[in-house]
PDBML (XML) file of the C-alpha atoms, coordinates in Angstrom:
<?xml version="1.0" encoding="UTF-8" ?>
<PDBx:datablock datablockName="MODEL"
   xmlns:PDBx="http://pdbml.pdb.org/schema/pdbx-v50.xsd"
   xmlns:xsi="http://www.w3.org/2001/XMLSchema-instance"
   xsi:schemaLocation="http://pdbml.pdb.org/schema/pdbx-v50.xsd pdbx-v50.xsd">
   <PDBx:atom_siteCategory>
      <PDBx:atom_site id="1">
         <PDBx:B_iso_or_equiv>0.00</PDBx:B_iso_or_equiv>
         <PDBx:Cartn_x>-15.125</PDBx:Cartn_x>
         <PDBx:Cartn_y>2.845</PDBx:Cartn_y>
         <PDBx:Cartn_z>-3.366</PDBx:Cartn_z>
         <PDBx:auth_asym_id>A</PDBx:auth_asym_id>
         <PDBx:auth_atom_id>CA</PDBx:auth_atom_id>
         <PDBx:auth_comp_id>UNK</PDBx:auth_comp_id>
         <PDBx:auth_seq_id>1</PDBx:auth_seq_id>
         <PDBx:group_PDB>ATOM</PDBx:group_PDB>
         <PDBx:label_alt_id xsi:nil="true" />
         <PDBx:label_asym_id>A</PDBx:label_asym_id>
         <PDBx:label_atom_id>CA</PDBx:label_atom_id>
         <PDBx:label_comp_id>UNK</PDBx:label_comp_id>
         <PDBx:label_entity_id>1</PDBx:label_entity_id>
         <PDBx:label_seq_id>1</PDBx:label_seq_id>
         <PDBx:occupancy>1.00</PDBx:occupancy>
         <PDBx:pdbx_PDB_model_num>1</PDBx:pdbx_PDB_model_num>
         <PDBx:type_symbol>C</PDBx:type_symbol>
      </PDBx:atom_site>
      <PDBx:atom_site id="2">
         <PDBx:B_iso_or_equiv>0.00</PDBx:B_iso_or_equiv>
         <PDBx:Cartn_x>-12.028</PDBx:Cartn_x>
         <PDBx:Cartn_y>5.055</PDBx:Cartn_y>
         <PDBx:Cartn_z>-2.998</PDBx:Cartn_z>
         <PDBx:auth_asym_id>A</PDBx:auth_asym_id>
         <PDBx:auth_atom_id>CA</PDBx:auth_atom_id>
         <PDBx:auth_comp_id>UNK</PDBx:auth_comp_id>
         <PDBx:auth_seq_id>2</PDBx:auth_seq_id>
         <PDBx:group_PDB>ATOM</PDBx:group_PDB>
         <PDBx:label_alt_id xsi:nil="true" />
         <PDBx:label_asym_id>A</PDBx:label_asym_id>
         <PDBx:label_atom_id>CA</PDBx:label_atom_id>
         <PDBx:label_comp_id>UNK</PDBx:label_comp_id>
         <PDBx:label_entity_id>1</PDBx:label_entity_id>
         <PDBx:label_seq_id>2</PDBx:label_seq_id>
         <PDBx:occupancy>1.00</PDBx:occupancy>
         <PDBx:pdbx_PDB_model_num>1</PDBx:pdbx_PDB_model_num>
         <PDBx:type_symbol>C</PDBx:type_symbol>
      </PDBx:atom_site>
      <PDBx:atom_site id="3">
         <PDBx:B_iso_or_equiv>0.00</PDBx:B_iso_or_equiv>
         <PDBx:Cartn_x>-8.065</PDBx:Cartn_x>
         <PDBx:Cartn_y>5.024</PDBx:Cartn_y>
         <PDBx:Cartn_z>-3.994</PDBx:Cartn_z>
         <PDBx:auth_asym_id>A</PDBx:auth_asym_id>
         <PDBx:auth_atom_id>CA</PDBx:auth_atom_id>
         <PDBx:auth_comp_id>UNK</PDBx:auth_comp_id>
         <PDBx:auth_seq_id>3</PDBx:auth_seq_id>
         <PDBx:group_PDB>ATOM</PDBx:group_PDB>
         <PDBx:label_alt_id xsi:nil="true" />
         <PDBx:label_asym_id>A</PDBx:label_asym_id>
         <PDBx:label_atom_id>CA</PDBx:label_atom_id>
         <PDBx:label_comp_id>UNK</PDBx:label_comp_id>
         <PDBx:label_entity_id>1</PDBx:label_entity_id>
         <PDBx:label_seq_id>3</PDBx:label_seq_id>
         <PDBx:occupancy>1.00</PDBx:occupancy>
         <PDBx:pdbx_PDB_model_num>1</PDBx:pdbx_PDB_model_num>
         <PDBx:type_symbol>C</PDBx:type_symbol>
      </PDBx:atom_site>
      <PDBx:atom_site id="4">
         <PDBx:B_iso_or_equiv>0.00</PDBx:B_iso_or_equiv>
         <PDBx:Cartn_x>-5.535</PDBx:Cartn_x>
         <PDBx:Cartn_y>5.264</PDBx:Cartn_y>
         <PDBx:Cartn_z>-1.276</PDBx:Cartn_z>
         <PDBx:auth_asym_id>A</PDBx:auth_asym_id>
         <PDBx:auth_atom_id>CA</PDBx:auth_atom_id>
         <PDBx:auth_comp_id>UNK</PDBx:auth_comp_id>
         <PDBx:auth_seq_id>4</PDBx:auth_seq_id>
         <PDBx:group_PDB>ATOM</PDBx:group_PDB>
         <PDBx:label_alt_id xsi:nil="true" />
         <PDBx:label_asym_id>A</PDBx:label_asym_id>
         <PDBx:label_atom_id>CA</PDBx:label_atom_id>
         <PDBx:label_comp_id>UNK</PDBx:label_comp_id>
         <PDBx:label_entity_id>1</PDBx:label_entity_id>
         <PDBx:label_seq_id>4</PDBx:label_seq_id>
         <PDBx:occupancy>1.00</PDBx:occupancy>
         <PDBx:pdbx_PDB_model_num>1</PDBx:pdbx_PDB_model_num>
         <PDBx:type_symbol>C</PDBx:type_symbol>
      </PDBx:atom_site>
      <PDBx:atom_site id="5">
         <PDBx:B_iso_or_equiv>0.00</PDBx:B_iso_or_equiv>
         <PDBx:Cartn_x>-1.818</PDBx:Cartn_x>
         <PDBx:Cartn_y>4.818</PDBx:Cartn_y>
         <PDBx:Cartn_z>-1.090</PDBx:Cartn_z>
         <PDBx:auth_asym_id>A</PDBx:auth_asym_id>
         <PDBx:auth_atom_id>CA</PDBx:auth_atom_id>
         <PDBx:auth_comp_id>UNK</PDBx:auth_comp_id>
         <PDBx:auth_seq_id>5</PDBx:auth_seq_id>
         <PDBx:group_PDB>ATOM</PDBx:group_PDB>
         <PDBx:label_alt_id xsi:nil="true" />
         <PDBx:label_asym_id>A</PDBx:label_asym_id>
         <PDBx:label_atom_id>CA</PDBx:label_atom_id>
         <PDBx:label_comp_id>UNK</PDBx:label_comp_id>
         <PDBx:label_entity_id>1</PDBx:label_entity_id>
         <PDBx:label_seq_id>5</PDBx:label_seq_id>
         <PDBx:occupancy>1.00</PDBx:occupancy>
         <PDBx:pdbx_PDB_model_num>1</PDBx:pdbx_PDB_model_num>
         <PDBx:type_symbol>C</PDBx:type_symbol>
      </PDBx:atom_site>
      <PDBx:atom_site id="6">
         <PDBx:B_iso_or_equiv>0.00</PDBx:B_iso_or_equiv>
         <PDBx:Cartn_x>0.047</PDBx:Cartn_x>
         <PDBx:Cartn_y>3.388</PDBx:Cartn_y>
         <PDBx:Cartn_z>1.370</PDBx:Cartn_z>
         <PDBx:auth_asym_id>A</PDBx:auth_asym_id>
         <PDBx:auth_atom_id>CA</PDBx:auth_atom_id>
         <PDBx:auth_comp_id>UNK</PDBx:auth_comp_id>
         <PDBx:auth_seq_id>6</PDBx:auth_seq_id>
         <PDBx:group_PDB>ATOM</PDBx:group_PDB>
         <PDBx:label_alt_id xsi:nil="true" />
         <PDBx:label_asym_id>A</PDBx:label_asym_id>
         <PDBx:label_atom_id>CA</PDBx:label_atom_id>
         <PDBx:label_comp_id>UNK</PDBx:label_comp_id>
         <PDBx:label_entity_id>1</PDBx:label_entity_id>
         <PDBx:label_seq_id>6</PDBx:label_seq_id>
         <PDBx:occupancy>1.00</PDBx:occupancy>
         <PDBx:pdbx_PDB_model_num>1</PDBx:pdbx_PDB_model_num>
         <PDBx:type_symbol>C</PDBx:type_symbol>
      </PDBx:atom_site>
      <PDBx:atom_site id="7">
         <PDBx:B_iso_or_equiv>0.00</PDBx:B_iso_or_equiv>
         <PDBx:Cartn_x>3.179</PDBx:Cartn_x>
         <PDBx:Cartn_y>1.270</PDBx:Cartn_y>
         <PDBx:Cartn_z>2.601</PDBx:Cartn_z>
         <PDBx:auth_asym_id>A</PDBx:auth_asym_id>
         <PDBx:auth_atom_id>CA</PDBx:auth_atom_id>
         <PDBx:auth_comp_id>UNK</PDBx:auth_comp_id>
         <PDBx:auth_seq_id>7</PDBx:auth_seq_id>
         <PDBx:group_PDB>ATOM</PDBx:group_PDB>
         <PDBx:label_alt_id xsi:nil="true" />
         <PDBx:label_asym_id>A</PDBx:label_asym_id>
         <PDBx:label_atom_id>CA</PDBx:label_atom_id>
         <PDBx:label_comp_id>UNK</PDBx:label_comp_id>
         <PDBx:label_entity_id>1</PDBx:label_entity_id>
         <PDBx:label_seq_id>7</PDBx:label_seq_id>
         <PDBx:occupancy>1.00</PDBx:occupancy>
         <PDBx:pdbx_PDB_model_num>1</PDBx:pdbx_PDB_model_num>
         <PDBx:type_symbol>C</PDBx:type_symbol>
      </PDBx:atom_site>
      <PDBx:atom_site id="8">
         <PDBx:B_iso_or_equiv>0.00</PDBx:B_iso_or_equiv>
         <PDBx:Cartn_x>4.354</PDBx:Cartn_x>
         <PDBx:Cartn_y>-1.588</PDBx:Cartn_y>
         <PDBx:Cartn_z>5.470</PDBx:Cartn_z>
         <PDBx:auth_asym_id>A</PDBx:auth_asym_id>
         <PDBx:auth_atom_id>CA</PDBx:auth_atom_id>
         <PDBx:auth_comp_id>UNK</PDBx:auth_comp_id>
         <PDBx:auth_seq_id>8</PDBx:auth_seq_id>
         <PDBx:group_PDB>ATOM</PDBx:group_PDB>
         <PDBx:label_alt_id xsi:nil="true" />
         <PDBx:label_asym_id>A</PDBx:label_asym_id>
         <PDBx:label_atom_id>CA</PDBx:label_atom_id>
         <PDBx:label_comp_id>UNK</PDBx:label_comp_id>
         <PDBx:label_entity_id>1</PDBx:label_entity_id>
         <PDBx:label_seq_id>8</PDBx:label_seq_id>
         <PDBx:occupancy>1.00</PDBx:occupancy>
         <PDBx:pdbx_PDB_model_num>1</PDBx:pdbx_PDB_model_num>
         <PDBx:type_symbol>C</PDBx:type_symbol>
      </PDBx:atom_site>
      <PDBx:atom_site id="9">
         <PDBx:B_iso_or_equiv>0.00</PDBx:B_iso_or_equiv>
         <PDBx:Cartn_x>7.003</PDBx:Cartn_x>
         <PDBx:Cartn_y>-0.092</PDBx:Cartn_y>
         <PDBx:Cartn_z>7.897</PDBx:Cartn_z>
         <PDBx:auth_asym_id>A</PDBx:auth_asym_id>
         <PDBx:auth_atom_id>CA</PDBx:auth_atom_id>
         <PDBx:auth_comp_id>UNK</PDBx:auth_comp_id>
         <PDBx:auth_seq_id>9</PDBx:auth_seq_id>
         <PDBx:group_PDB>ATOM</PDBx:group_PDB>
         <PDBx:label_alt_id xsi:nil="true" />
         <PDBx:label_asym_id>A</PDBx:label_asym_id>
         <PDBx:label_atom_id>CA</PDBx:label_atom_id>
         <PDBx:label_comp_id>UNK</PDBx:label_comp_id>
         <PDBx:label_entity_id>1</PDBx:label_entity_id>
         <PDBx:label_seq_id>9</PDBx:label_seq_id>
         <PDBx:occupancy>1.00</PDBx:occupancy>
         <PDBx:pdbx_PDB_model_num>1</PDBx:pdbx_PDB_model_num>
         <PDBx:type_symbol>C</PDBx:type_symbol>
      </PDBx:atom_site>
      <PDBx:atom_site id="10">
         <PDBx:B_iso_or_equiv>0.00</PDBx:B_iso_or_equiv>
         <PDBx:Cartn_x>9.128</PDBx:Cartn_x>
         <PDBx:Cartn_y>-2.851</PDBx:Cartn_y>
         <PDBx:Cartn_z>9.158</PDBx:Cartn_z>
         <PDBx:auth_asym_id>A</PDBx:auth_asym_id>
         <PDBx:auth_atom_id>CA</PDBx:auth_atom_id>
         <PDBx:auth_comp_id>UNK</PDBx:auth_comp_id>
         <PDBx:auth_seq_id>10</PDBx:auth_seq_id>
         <PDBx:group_PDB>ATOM</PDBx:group_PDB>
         <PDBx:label_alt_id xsi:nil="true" />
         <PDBx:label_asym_id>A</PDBx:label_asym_id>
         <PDBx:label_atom_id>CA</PDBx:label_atom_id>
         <PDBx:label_comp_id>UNK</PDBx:label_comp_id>
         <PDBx:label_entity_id>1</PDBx:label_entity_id>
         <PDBx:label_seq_id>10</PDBx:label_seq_id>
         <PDBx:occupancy>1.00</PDBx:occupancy>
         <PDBx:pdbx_PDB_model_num>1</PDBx:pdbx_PDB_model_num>
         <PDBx:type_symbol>C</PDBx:type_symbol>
      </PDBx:atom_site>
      <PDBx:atom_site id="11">
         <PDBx:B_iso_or_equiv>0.00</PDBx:B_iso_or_equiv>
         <PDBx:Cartn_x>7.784</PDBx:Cartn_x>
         <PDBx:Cartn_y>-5.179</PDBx:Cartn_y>
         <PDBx:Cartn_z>6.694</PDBx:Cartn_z>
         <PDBx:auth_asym_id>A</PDBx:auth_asym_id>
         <PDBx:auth_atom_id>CA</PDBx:auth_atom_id>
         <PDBx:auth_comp_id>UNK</PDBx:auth_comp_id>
         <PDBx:auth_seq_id>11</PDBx:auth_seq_id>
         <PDBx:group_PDB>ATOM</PDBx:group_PDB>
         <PDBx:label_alt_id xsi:nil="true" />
         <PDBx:label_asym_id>A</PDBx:label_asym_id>
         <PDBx:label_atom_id>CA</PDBx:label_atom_id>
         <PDBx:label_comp_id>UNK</PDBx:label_comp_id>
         <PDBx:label_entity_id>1</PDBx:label_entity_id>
         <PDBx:label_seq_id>11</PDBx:label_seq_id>
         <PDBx:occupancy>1.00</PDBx:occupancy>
         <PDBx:pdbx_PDB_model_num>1</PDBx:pdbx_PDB_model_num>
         <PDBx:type_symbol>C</PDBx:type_symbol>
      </PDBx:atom_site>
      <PDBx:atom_site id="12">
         <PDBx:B_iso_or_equiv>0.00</PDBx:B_iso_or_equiv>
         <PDBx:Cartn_x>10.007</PDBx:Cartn_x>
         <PDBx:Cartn_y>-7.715</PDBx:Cartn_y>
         <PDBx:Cartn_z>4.337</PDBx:Cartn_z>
         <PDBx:auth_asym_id>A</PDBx:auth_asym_id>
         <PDBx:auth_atom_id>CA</PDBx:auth_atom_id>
         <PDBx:auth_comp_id>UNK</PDBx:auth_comp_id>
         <PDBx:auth_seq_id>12</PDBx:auth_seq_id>
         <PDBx:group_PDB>ATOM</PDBx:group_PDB>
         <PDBx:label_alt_id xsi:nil="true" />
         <PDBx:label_asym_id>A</PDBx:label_asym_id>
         <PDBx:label_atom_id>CA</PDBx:label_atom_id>
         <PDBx:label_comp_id>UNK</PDBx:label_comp_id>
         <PDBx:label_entity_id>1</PDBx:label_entity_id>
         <PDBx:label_seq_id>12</PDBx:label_seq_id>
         <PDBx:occupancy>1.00</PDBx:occupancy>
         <PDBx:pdbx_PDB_model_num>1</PDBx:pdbx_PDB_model_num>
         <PDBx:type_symbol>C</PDBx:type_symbol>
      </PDBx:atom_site>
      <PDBx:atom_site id="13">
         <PDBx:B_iso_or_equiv>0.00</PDBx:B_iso_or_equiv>
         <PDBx:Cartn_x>7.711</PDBx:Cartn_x>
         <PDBx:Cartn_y>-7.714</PDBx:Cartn_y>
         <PDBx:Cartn_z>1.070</PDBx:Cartn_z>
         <PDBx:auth_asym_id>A</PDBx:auth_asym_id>
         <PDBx:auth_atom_id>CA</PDBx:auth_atom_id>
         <PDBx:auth_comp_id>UNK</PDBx:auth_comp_id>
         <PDBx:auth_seq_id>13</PDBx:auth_seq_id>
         <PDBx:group_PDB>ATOM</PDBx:group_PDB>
         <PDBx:label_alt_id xsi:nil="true" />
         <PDBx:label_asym_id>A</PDBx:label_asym_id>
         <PDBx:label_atom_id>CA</PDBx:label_atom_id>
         <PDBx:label_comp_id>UNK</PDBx:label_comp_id>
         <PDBx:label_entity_id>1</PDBx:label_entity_id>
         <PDBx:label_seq_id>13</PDBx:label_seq_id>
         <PDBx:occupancy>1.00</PDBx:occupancy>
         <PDBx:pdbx_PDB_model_num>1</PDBx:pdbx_PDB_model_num>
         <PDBx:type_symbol>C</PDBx:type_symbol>
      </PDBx:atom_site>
      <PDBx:atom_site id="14">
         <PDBx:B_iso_or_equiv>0.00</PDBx:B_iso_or_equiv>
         <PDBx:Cartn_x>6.536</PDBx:Cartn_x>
         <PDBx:Cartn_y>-5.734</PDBx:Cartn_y>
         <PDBx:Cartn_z>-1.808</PDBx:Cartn_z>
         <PDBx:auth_asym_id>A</PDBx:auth_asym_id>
         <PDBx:auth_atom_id>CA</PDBx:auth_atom_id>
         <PDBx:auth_comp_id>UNK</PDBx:auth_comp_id>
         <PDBx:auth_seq_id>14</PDBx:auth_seq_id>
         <PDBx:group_PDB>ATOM</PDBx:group_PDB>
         <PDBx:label_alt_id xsi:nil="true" />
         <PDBx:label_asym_id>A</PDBx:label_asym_id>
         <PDBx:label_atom_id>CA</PDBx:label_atom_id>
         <PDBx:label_comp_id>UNK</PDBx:label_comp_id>
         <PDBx:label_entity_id>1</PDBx:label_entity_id>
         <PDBx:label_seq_id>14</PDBx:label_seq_id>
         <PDBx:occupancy>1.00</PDBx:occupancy>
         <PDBx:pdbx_PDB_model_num>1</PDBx:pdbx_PDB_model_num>
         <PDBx:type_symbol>C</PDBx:type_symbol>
      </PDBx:atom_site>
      <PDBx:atom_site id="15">
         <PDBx:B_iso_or_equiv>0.00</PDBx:B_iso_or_equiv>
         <PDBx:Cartn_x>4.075</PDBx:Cartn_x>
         <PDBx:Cartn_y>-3.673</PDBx:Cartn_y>
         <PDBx:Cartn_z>-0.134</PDBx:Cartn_z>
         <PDBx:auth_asym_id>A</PDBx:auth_asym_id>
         <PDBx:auth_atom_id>CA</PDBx:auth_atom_id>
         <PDBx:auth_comp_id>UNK</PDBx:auth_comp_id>
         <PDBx:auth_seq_id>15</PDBx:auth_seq_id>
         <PDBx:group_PDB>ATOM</PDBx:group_PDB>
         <PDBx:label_alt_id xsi:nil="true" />
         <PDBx:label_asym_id>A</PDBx:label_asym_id>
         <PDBx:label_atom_id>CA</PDBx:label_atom_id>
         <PDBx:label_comp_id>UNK</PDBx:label_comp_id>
         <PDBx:label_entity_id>1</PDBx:label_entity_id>
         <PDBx:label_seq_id>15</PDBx:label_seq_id>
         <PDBx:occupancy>1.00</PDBx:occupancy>
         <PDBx:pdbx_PDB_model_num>1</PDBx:pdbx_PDB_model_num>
         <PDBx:type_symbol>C</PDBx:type_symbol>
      </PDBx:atom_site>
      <PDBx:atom_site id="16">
         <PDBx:B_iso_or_equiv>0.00</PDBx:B_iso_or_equiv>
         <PDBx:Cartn_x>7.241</PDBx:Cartn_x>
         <PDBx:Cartn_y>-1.797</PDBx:Cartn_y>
         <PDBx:Cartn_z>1.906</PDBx:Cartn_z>
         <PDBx:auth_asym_id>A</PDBx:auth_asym_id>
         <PDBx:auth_atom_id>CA</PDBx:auth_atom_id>
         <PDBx:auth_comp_id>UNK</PDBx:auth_comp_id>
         <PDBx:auth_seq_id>16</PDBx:auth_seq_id>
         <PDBx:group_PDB>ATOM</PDBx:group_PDB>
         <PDBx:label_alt_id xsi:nil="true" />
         <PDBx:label_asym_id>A</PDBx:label_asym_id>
         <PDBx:label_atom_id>CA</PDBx:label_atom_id>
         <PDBx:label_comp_id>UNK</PDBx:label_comp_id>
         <PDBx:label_entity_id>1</PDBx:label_entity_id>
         <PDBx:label_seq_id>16</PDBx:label_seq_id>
         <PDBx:occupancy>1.00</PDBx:occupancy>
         <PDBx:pdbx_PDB_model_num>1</PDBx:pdbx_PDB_model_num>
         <PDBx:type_symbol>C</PDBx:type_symbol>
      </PDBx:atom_site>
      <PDBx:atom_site id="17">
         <PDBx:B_iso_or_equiv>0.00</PDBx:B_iso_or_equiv>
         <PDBx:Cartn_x>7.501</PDBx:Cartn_x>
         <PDBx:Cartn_y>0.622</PDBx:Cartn_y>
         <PDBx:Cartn_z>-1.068</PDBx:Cartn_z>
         <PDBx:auth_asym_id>A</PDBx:auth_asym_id>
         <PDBx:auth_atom_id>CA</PDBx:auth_atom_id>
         <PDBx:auth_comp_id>UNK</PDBx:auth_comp_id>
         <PDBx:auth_seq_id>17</PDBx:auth_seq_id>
         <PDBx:group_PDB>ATOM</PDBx:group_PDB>
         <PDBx:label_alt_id xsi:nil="true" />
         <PDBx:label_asym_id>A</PDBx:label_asym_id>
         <PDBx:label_atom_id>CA</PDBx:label_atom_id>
         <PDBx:label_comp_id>UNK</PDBx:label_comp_id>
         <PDBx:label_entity_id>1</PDBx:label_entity_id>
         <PDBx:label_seq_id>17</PDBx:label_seq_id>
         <PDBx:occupancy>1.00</PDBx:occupancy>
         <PDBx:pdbx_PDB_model_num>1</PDBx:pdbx_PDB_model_num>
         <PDBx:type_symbol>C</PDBx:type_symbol>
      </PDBx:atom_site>
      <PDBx:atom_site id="18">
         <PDBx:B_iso_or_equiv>0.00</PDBx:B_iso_or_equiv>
         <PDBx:Cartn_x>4.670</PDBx:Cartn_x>
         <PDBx:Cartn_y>2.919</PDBx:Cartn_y>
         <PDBx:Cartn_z>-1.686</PDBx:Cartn_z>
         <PDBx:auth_asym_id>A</PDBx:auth_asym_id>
         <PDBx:auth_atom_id>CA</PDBx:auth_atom_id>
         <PDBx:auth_comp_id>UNK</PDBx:auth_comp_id>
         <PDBx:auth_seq_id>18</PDBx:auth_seq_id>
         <PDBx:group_PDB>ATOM</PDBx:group_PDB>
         <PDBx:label_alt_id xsi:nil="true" />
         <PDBx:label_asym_id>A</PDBx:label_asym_id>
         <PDBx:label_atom_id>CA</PDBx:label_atom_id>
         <PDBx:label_comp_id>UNK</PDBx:label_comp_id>
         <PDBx:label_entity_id>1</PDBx:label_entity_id>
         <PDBx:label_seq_id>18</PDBx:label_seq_id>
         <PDBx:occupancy>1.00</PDBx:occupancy>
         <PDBx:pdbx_PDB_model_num>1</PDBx:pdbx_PDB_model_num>
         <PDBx:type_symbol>C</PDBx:type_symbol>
      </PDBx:atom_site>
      <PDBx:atom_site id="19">
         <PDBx:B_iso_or_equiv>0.00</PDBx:B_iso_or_equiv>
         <PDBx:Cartn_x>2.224</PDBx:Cartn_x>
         <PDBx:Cartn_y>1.684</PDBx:Cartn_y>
         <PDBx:Cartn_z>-3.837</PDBx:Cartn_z>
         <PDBx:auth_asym_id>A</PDBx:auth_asym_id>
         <PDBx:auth_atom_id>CA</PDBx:auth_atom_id>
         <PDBx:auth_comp_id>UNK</PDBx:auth_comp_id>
         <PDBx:auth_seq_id>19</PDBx:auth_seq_id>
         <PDBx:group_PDB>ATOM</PDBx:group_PDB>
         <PDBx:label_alt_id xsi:nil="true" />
         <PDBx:label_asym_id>A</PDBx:label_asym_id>
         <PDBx:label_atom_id>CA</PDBx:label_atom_id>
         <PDBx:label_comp_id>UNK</PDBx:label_comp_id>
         <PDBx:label_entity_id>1</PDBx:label_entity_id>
         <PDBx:label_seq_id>19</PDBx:label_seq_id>
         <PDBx:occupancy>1.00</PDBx:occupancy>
         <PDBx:pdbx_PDB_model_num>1</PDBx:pdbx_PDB_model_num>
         <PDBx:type_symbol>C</PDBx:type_symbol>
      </PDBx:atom_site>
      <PDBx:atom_site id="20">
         <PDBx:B_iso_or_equiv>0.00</PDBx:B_iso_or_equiv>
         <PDBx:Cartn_x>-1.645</PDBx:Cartn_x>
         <PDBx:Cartn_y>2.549</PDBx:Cartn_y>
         <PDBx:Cartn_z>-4.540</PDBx:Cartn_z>
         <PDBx:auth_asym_id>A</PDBx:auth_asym_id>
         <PDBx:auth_atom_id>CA</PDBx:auth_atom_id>
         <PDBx:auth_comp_id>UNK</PDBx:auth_comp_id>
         <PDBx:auth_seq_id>20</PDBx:auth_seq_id>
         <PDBx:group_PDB>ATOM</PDBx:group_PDB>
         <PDBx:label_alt_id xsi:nil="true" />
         <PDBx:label_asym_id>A</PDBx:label_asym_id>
         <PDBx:label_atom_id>CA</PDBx:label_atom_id>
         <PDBx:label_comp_id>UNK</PDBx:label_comp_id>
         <PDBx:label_entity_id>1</PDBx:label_entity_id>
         <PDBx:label_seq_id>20</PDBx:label_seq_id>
         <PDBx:occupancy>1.00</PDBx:occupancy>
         <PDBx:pdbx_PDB_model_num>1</PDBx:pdbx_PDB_model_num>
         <PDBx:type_symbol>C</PDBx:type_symbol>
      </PDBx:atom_site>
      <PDBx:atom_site id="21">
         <PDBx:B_iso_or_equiv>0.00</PDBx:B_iso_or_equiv>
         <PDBx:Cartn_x>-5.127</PDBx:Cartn_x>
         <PDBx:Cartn_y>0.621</PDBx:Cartn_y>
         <PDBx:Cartn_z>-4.220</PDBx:Cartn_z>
         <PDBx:auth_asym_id>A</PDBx:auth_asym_id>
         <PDBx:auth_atom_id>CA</PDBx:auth_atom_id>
         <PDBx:auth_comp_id>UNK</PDBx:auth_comp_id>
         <PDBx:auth_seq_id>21</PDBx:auth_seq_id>
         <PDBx:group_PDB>ATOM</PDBx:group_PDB>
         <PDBx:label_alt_id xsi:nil="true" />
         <PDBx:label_asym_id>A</PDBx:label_asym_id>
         <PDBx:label_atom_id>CA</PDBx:label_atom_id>
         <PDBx:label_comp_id>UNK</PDBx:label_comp_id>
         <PDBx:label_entity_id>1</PDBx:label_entity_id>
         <PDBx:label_seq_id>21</PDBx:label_seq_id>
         <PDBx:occupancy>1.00</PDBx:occupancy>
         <PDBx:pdbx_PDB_model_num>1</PDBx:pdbx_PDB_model_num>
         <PDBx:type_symbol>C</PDBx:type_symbol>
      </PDBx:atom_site>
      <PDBx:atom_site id="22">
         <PDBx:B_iso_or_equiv>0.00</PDBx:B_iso_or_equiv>
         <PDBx:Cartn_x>-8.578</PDBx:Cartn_x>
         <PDBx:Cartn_y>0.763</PDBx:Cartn_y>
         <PDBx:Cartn_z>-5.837</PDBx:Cartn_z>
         <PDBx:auth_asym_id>A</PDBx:auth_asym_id>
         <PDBx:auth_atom_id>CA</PDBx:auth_atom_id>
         <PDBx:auth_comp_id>UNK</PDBx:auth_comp_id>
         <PDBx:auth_seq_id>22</PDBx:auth_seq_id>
         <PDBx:group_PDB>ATOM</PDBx:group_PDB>
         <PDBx:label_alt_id xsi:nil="true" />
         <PDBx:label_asym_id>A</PDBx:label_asym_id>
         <PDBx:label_atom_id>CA</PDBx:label_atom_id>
         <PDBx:label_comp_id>UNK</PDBx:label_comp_id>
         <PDBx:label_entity_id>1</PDBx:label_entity_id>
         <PDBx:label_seq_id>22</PDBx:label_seq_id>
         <PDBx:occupancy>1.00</PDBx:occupancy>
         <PDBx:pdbx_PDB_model_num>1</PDBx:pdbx_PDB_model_num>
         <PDBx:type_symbol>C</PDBx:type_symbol>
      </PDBx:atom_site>
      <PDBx:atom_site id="23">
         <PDBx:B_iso_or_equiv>0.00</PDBx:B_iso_or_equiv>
         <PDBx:Cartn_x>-9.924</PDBx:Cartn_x>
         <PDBx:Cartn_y>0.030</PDBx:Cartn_y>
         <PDBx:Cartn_z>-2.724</PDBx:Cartn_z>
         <PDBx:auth_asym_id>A</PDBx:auth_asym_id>
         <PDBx:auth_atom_id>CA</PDBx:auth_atom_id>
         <PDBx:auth_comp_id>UNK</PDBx:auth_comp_id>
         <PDBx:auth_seq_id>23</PDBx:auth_seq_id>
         <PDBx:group_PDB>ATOM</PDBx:group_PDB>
         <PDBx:label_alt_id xsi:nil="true" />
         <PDBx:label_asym_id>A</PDBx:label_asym_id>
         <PDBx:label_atom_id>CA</PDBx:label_atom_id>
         <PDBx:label_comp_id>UNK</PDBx:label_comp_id>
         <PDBx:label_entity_id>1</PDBx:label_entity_id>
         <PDBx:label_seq_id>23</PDBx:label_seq_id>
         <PDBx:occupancy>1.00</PDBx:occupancy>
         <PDBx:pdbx_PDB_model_num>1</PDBx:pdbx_PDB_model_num>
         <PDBx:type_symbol>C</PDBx:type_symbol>
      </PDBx:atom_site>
      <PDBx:atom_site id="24">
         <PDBx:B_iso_or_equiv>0.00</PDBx:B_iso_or_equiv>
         <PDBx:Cartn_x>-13.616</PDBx:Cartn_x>
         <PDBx:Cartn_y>-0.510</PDBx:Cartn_y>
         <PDBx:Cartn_z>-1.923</PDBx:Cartn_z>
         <PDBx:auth_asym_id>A</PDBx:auth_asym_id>
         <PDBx:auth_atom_id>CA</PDBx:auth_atom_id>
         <PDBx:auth_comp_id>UNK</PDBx:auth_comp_id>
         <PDBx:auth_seq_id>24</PDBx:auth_seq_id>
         <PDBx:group_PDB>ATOM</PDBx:group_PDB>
         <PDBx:label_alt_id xsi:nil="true" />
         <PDBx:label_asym_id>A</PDBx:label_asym_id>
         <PDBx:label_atom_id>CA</PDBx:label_atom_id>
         <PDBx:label_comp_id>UNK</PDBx:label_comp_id>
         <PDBx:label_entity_id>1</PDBx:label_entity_id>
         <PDBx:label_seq_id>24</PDBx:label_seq_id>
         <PDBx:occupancy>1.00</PDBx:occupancy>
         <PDBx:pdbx_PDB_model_num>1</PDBx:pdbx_PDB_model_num>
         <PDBx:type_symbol>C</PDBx:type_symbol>
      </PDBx:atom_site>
   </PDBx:atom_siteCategory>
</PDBx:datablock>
């Protein structure tokens, strides 16, 4: 498990803004 952040370049939906995940 880990948390990252991240974003879509060039993409037309909510995850082009920066946003986080509890990612595992």
């Amino acid at each position: 498990r880990f948390c990252y952040g991240h974003r879509l370049l060039a993409y037309d939906g909510k995850c082009r803004h920066l946003h986080g995940h509890n990612g595992r």
